[in-house]
Protein backbone atom coordinates (compact mmCIF):
# COMPACT_ATOMS: atom_id res chain seq x y z
CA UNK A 1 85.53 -56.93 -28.57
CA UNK A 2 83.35 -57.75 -25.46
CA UNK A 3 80.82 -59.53 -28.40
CA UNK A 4 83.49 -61.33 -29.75
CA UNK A 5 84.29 -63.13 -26.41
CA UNK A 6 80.67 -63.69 -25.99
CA UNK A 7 80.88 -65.45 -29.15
CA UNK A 8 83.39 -67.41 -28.46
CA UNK A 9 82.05 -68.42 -24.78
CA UNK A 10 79.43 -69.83 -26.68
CA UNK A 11 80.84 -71.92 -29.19
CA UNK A 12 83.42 -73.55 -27.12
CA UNK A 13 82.30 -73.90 -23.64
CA UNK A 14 78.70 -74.10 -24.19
CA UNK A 15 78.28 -72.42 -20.24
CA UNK A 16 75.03 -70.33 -21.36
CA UNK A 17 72.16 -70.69 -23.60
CA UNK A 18 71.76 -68.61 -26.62
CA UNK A 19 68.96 -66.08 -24.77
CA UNK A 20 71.38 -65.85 -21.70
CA UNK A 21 74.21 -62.82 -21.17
CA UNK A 22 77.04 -63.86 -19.37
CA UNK A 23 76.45 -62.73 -15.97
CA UNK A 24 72.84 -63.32 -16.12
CA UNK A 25 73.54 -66.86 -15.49
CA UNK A 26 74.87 -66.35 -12.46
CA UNK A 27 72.67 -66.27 -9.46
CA UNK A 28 73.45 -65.18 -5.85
CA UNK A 29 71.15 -66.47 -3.21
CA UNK A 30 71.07 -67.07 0.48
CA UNK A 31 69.72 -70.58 2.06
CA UNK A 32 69.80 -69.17 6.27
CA UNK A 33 73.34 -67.66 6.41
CA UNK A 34 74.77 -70.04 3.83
CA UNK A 35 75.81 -67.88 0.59
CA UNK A 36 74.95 -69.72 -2.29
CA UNK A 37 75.95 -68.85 -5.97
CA UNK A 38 74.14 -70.61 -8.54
CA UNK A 39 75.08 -70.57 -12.54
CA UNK A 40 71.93 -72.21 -14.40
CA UNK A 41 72.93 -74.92 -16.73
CA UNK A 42 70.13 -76.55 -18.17
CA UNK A 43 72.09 -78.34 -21.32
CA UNK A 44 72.68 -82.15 -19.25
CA UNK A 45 70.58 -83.38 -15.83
CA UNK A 46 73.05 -83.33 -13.90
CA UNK A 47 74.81 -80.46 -11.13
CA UNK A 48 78.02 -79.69 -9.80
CA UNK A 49 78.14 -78.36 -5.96
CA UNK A 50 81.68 -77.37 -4.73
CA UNK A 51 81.79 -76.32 -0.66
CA UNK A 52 84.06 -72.67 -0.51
CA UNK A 53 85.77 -73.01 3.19
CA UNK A 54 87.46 -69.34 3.60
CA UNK A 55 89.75 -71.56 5.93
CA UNK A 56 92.81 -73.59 3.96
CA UNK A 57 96.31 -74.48 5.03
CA UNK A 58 97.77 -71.52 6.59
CA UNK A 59 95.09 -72.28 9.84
CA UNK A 60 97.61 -75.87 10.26
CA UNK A 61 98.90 -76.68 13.67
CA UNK A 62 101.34 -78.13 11.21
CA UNK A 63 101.92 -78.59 7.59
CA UNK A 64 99.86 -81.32 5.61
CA UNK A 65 97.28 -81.33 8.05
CA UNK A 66 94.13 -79.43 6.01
CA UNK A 67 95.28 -81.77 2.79
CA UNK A 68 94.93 -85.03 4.88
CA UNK A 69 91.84 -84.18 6.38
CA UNK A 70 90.41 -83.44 2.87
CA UNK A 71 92.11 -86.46 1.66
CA UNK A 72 90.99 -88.80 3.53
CA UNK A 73 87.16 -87.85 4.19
CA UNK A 74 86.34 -90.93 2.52
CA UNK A 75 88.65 -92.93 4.60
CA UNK A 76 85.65 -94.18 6.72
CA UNK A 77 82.44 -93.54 8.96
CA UNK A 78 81.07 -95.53 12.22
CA UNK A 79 78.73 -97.00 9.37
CA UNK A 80 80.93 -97.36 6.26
CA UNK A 81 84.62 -98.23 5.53
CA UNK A 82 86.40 -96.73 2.99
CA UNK A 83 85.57 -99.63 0.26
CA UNK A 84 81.76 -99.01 1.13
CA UNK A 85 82.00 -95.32 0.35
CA UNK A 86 84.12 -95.93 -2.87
CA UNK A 87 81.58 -97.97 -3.89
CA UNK A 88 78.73 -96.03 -2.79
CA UNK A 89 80.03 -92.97 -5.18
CA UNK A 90 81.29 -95.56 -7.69
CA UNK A 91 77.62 -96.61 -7.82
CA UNK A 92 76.23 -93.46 -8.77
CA UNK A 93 79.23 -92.74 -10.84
CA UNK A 94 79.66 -89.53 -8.83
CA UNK A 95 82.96 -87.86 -8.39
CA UNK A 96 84.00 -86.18 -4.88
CA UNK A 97 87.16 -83.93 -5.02
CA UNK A 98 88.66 -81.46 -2.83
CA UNK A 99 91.69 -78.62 -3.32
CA UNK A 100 93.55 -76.80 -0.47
CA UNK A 101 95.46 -74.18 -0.86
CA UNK A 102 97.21 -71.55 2.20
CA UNK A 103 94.29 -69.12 2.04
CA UNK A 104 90.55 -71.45 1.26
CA UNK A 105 89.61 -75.02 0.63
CA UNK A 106 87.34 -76.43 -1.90
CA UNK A 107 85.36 -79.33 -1.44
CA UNK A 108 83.22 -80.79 -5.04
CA UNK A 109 80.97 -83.35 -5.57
CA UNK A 110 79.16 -83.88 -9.15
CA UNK A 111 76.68 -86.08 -10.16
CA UNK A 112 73.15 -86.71 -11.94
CA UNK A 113 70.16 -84.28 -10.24
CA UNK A 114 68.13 -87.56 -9.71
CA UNK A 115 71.03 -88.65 -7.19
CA UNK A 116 71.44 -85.22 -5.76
CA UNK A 117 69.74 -86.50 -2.25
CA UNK A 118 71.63 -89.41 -1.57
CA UNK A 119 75.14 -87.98 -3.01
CA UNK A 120 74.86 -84.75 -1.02
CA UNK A 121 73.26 -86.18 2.38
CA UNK A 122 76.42 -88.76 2.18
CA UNK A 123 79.11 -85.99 1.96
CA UNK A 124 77.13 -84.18 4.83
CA UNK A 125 77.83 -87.52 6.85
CA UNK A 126 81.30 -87.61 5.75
CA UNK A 127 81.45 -84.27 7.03
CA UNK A 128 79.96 -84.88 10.21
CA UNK A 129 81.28 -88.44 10.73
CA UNK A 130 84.69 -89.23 9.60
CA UNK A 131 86.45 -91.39 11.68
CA UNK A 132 89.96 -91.16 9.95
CA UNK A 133 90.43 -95.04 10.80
CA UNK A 134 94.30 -95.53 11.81
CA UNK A 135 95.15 -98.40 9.35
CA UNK A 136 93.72 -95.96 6.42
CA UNK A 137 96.01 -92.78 7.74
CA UNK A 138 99.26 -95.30 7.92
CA UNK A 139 98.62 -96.11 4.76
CA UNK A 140 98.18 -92.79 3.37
CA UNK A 141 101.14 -91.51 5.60
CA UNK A 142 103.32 -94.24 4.02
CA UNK A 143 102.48 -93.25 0.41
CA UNK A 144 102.88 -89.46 0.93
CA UNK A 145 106.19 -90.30 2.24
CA UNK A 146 107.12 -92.53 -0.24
CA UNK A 147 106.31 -89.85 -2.91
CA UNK A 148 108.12 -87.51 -1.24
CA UNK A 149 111.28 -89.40 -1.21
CA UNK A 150 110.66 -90.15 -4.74
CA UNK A 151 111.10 -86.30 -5.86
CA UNK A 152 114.73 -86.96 -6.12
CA UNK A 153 113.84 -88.71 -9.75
CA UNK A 154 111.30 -85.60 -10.67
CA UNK A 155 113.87 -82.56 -10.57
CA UNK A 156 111.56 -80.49 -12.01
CA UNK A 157 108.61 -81.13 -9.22
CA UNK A 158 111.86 -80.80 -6.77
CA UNK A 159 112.59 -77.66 -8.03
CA UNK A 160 108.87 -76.44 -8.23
CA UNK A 161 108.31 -77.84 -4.13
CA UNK A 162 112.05 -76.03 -3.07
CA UNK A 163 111.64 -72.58 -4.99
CA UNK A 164 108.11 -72.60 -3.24
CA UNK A 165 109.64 -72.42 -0.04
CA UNK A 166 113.13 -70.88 -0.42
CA UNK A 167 111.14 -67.39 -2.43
CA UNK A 168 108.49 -67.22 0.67
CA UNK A 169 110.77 -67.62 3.37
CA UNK A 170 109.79 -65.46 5.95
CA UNK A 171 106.04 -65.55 5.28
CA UNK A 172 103.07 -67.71 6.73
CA UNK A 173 102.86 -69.32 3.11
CA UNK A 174 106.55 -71.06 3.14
CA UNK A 175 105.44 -74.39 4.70
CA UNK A 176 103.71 -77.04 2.15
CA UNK A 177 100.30 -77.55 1.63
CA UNK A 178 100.62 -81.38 1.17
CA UNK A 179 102.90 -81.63 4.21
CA UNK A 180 106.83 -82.86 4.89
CA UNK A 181 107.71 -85.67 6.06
CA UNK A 182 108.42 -84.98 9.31
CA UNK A 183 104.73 -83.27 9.90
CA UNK A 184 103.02 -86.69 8.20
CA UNK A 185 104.07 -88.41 11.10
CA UNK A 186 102.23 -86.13 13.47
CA UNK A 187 98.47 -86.78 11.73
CA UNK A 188 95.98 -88.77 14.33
CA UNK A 189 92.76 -89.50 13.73
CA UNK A 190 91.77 -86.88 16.49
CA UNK A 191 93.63 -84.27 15.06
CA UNK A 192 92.06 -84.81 12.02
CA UNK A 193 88.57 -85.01 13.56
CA UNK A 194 89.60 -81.57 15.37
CA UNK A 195 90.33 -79.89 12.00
CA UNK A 196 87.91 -81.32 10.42
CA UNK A 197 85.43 -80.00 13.17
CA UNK A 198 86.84 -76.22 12.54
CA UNK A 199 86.43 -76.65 9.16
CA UNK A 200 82.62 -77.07 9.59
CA UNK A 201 82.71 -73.88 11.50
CA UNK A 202 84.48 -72.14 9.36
CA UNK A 203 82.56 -69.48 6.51
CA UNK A 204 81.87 -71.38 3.56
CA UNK A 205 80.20 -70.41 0.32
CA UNK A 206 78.34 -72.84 -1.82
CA UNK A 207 78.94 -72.81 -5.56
CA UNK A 208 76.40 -75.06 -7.47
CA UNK A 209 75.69 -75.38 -11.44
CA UNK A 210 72.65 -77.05 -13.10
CA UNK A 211 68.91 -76.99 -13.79
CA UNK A 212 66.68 -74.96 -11.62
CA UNK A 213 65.55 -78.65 -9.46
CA UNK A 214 68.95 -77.83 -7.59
CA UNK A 215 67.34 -75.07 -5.76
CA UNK A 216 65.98 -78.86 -4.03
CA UNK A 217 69.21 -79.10 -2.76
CA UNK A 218 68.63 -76.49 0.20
CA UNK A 219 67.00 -79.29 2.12
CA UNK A 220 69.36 -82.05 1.53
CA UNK A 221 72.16 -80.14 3.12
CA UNK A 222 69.88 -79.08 6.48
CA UNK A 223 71.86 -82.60 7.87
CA UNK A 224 75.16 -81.17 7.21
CA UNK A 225 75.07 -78.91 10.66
CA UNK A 226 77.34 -76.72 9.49
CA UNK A 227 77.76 -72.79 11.07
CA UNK A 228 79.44 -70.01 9.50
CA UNK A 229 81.71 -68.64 11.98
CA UNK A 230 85.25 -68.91 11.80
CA UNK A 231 87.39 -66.87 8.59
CA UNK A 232 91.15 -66.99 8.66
CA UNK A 233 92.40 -62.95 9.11
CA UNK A 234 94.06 -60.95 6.24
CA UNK A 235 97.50 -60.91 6.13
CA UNK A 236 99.62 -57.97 5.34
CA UNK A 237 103.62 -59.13 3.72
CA UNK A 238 106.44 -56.67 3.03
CA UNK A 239 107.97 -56.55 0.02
CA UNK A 240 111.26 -59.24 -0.29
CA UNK A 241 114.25 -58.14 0.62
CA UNK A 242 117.19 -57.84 -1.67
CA UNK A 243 118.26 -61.88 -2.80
CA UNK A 244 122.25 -62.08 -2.77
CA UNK A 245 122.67 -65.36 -3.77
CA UNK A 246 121.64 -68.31 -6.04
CA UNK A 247 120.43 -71.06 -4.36
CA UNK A 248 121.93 -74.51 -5.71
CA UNK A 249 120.19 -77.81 -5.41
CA UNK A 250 122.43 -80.58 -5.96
CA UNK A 251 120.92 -83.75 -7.19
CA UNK A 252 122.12 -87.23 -8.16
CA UNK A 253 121.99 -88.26 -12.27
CA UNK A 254 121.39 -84.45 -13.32
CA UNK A 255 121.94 -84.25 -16.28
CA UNK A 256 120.17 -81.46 -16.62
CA UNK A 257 119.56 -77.93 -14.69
CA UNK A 258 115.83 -76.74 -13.86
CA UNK A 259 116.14 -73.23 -13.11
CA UNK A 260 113.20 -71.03 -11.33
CA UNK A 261 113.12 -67.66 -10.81
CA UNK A 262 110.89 -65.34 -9.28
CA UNK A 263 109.43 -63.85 -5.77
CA UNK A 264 106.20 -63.58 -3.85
CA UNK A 265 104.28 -59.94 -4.89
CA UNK A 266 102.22 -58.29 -2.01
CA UNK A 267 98.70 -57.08 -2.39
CA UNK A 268 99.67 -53.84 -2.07
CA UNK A 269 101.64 -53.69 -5.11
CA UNK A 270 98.71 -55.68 -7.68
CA UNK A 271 96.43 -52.38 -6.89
CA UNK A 272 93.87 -53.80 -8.62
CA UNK A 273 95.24 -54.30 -11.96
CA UNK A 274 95.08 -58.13 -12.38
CA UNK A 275 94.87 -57.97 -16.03
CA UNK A 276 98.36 -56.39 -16.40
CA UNK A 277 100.21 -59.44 -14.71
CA UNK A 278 98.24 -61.92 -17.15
CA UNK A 279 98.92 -60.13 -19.83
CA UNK A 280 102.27 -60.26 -18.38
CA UNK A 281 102.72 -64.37 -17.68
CA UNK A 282 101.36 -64.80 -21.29
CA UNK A 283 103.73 -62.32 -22.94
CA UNK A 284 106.67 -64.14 -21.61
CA UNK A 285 105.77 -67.45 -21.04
CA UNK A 286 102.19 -68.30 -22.57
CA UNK A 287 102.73 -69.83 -25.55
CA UNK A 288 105.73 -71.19 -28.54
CA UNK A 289 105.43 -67.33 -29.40
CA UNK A 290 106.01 -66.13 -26.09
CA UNK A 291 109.25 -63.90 -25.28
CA UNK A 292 110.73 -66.41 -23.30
CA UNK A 293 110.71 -69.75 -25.55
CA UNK A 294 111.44 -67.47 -28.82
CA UNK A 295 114.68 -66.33 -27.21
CA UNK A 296 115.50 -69.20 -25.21
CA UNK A 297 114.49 -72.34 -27.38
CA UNK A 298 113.72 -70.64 -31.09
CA UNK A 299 116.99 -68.37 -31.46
CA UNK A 300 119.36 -70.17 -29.16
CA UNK A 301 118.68 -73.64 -28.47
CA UNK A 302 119.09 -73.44 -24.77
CA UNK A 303 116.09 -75.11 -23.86
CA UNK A 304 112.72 -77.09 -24.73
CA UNK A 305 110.15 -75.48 -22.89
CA UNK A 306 109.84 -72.54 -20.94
CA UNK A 307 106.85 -70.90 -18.84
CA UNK A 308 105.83 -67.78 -16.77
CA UNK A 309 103.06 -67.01 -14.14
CA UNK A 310 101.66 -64.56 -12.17
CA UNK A 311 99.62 -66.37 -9.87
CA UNK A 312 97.51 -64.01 -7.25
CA UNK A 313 95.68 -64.93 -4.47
CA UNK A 314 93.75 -62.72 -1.87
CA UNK A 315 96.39 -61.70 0.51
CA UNK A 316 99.65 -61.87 -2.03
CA UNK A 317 100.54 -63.38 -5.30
CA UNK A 318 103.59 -65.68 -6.96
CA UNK A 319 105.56 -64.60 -10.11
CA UNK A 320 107.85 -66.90 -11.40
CA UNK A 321 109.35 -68.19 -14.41
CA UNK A 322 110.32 -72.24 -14.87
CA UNK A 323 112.50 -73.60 -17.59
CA UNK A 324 115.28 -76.22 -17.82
CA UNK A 325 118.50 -76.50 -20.10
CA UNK A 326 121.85 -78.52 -19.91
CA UNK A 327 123.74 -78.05 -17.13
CA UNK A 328 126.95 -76.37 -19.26
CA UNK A 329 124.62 -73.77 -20.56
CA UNK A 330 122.73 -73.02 -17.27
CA UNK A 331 124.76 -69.86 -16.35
CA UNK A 332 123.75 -68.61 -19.65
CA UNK A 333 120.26 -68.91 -19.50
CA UNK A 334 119.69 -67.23 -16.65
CA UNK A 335 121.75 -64.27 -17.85
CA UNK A 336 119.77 -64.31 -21.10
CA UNK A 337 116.53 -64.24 -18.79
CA UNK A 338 117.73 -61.30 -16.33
CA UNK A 339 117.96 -59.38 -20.05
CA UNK A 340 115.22 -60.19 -21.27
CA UNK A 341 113.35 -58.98 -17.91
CA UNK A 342 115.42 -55.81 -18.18
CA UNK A 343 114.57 -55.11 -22.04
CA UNK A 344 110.74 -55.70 -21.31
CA UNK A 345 110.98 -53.29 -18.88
CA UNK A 346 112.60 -50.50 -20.86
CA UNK A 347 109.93 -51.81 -23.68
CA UNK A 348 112.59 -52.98 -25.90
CA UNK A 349 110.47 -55.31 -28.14
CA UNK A 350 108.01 -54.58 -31.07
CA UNK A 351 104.58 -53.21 -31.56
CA UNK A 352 104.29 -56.58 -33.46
CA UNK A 353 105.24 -59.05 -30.54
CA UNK A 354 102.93 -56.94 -28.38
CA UNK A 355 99.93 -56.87 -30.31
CA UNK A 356 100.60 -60.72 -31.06
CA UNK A 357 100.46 -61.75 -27.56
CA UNK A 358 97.74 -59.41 -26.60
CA UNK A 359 95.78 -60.78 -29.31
CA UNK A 360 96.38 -64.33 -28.13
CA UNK A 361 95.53 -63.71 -24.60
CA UNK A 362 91.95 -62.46 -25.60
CA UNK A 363 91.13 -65.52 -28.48
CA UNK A 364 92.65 -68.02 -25.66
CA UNK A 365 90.79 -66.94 -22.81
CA UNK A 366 87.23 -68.29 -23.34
CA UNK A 367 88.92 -71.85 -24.08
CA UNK A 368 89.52 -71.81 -20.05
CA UNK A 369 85.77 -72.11 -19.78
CA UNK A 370 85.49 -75.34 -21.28
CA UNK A 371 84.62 -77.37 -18.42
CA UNK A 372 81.87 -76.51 -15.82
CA UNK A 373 84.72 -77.53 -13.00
CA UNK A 374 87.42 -74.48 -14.52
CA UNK A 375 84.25 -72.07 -15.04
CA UNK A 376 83.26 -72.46 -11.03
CA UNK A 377 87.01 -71.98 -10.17
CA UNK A 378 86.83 -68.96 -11.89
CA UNK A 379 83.54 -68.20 -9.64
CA UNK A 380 85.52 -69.14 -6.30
CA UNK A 381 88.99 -67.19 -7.36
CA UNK A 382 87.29 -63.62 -7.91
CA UNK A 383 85.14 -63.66 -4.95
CA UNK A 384 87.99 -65.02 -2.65
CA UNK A 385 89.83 -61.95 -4.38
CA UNK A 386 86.69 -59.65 -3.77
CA UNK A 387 86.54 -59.04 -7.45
CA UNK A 388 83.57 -58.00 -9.38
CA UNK A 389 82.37 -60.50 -11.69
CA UNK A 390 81.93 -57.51 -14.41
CA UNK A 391 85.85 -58.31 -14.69
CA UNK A 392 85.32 -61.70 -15.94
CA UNK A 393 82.88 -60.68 -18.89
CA UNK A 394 85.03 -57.67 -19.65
CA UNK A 395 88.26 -59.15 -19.66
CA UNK A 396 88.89 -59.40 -23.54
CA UNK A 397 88.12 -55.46 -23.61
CA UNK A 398 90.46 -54.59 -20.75
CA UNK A 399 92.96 -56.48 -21.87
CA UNK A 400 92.82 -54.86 -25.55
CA UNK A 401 93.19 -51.85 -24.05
CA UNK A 402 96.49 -52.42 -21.75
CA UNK A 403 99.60 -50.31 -23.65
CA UNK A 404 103.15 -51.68 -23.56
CA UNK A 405 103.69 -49.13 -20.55
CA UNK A 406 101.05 -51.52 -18.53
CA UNK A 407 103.18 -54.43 -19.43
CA UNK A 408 107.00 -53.01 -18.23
CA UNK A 409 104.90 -51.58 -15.65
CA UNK A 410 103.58 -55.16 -14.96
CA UNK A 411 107.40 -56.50 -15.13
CA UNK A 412 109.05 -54.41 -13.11
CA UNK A 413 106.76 -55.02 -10.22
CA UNK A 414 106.93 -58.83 -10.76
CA UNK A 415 110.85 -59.10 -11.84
CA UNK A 416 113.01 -56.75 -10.17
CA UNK A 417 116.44 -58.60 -10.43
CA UNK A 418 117.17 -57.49 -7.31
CA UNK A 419 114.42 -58.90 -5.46
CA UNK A 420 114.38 -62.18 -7.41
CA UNK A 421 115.19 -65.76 -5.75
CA UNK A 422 117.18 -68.12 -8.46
CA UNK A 423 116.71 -72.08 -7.87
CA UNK A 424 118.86 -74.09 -9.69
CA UNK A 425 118.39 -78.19 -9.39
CA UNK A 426 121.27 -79.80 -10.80
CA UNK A 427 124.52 -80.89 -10.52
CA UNK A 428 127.18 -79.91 -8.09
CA UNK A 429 129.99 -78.50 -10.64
CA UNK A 430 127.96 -75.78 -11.62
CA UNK A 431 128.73 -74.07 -8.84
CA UNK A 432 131.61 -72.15 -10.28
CA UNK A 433 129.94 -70.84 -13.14
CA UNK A 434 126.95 -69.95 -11.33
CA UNK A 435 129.00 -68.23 -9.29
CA UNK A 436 129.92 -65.56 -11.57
CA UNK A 437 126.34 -64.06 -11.50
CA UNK A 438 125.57 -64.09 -7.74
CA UNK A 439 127.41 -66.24 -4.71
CA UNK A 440 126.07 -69.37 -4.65
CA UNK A 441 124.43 -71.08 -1.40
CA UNK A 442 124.17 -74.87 -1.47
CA UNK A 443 121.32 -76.60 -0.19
CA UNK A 444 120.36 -79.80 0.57
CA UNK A 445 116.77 -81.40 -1.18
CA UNK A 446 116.32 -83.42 2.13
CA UNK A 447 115.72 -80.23 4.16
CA UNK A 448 113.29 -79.59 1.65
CA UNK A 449 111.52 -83.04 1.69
């Protein structure tokens, strides 16, 4: 099985050349007491270097404040403004992109090897001189507010942003990454310059693909003056208490309900066995086959789409399923989902359906190696996890040998009805029928917002 996904690592992501194993192109090195990883891709001249800061948004004096400083590193310089540096990356058609979440940032720049000087000494000046000029952070305040205000039209990104924060109350991961609006009015220029000067300190790890001239790139980033210092501390969650009500959103012009359900999973209770909860997310929600959309959309008609996840991170992890349906048949669909949680934990469904899924999660997996970018985030996600890389190549084989006790064993950790927090975004009248599952707690999106 492990040959198979070989095979198909070749074929459709083209990561390795045909003499190369898998983990063979992966290199770890050390330039002074930077950790380097380095995967050797010698198909196209041109590299990929993406900064690991074990420092994200859960170090914020308040939230949004890690995103804006990542967001607006371009923004300006003493030298350039932030048309100059557009045009500067523009030039070399270079890309520069960052991603923040609560527990490590990511900061990426990819371009040609030839430009690999000038592209990497300018986001070492960026890093050592952004200015964070006040017209450019008005502006950017005023947009993020804007689109914030806008989520009333997008119930399903409301829903997504309020389940987020309702399911971790109580934790240091409840506030938004991107911010609120109150705490976009608090960003200055020197508090953005003081995070931005922590971040530098922080640990980082450098994760670079390419030929072997981007071993040159040791020297280019001598200017960047950055130490390795500063790591945010593990965190250590109880499990959720018991949830006792739904939790209704009203909106204006719903006429529709997006329902998610789910809770936040400690560390303690993965134990290692990753696998099992993406085995898990596929088996309900992966795919038109998936338990979830054959009950809910195939057989009844209740709704278009709907998806699961069990997303982990170092210190905890997010399971959660999202659908939508009309807002008459909302009550009914969530029923229909607390029995389907309850039959896949007493294994009531087929060899067939298992096998099915299980077969899908092992042909689909190498298709998330595709591009270099998703391939490096794969990098960055098992060592923030502190996960051998022998996982990676091996998954196909671990996977086809999970049992249908791994998977209710899998649910019951990551859907206990009991522990689960219901969203529903919708309209006010279906509080009484919602009501007949659990009492129902109104909330207002603006507190949200």
């Amino acid at each position: 099985m492990k040959k198979i996904f070989f095979a198909c690592l070749l074929t459709f992501s083209h990561l390795l050349s045909a003499e190369d194993s898998f983990l063979d192109s992966v290199k770890r090195m050390e330039w002074g007491d930077l950790d380097v990883v380095w995967v050797q891709d010698d198909r196209f001249p041109k590299f990929t270097a993406s900064i690991y800061f074990k420092n994200g948004a859960f170090d914020d004096l308040f939230p949004g404040q890690t995103q804006a400083t990542f967001d607006l590193l371009t923004a300006g310089t003493p030298k350039m403004t932030q048309n100059q540096i557009s045009e500067f990356f523009d030039f070399y058609g270079a890309k520069i992109r960052n991603s923040v979440t609560h527990e490590y940032s990511v900061l990426s720049v990819q371009g040609l090897t030839r430009d690999m000087k000038p592209l990497v000494g300018k986001v070492c000046e960026l890093m050592n001189e952004a200015i964070y000029p006040k017209d450019e952070l008005t502006s950017y305040v005023s947009r993020a507010r804007s689109g914030l205000k806008n989520l009333v039209t997008s119930h399903a990104s409301l829903a997504d942003r309020i389940f987020r924060q309702v399911s971790l109350k109580g934790t240091p991961f409840d506030r938004p990454v991107e911010g609120t609006y109150e705490s976009l009015g608090k960003l200055t220029p020197d508090i953005l310059k003081s995070r931005l000067g922590k971040l530098n300190d922080s640990k980082k790890v450098l994760y670079i693909s390419g030929p072997s001239d981007i071993k040159e790139m040791k020297n280019y980033l001598k200017s960047c003056k950055w130490k390795n210092e500063f790591t945010l501390p593990d965190v250590k969650l109880k499990k959720p208490s018991s949830e006792l009500a739904i939790y209704l959103v009203p909106v204006p012009a719903a006429n529709q309900a997006q329902i998610r359900i789910g809770r936040y999973i400690t560390q303690s209770e993965v134990q290692g066995k990753y696998d099992n909860f993406q085995l898990l997310a596929g088996f309900l929600g992966g795919s038109f086959t998936s338990k979830l959309v054959q009950e809910l959309r195939v057989k009844r008609g209740l709704t278009y789409s709907a998806g699961a996840y069990a997303s982990l991170q170092r210190d905890y992890g997010r399971a959660g399923i999202m659908t939508f349906t009309k807002n008459e048949t909302a009550a009914e669909t969530i029923k229909l989902i607390r029995e389907i949680f309850s039959d896949v934990s007493a294994q009531k469904f087929t060899m067939g359906e298992f096998k099915h899924q299980q077969g899908h999660q092992i042909g689909a997996y190498a298709f998330g190696f595709e591009e270099m970018s998703a391939f490096i985030g794969q990098l960055i996600q098992y060592d923030h996890q502190s996960r051998d890389l022998s996982e990676l190549a091996e998954y196909p084989e671990r996977v086809g040998k999970l049992s249908p006790n791994d998977l209710a064993w899998a649910n019951k950790v990551s859907f206990p009805w009991e522990r689960l927090t219901v969203v529903v975004v919708g309209d006010r009248s279906l509080e009484k029928s919602l009501s007949v599952i659990r009492p129902v707690r109104i909330l207002d999106y603006k507190d949200f917002l």
